[in-house]
Protein backbone atom coordinates (compact mmCIF):
# COMPACT_ATOMS: atom_id res chain seq x y z
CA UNK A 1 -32.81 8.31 -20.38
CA UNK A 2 -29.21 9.29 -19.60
CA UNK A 3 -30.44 12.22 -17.55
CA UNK A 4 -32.19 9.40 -15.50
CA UNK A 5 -29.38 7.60 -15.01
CA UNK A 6 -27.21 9.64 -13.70
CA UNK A 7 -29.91 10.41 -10.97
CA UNK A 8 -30.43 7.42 -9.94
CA UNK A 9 -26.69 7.42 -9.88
CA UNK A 10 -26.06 10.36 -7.54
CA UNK A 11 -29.28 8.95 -5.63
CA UNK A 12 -27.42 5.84 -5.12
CA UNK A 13 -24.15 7.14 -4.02
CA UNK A 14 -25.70 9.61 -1.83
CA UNK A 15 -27.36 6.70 0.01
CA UNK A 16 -24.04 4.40 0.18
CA UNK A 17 -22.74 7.85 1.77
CA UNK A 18 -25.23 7.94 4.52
CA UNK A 19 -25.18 4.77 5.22
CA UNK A 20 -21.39 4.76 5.59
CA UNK A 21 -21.88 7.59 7.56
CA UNK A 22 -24.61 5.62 9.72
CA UNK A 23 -22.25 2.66 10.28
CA UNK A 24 -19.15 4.52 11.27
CA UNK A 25 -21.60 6.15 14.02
CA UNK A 26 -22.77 2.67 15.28
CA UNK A 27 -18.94 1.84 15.65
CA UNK A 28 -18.17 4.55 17.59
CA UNK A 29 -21.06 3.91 19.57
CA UNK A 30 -20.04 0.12 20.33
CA UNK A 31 -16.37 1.01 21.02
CA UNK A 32 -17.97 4.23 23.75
CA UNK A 33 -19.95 1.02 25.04
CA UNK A 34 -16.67 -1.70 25.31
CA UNK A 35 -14.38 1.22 26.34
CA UNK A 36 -16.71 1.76 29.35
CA UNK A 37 -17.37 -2.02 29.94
CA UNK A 38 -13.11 -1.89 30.25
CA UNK A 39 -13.09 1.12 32.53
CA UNK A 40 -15.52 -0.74 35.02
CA UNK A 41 -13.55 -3.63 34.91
CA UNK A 42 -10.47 -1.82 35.53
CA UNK A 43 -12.09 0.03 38.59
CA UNK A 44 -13.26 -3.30 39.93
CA UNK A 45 -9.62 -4.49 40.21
CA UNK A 46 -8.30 -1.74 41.62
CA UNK A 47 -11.11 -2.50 44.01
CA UNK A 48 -10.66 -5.59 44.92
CA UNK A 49 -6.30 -4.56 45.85
């Protein structure tokens, strides 16, 4: 039983890990996406001088 545990233990953390891991790419991937949206905006100004 306390062999079990523990696996389901490590199992557990391992997940939380990935999914941390998982988020953290989905932020970078939204800040990629707003830094762009900023750099178009940017260019449009400069445009429109």
């Amino acid at each position: 039983r306390k062999k079990e545990r523990k696996k389901e233990n490590t199992e557990r953390k391992e997940r939380k890990k990935e999914r941390k891991k998982e988020r953290k790419e989905e932020r970078k991937k939204e800040r990629k996406k707003e830094r762009k949206k900023e750099r178009k905006k940017e260019r449009k100004k400069e445009l429109q001088r």
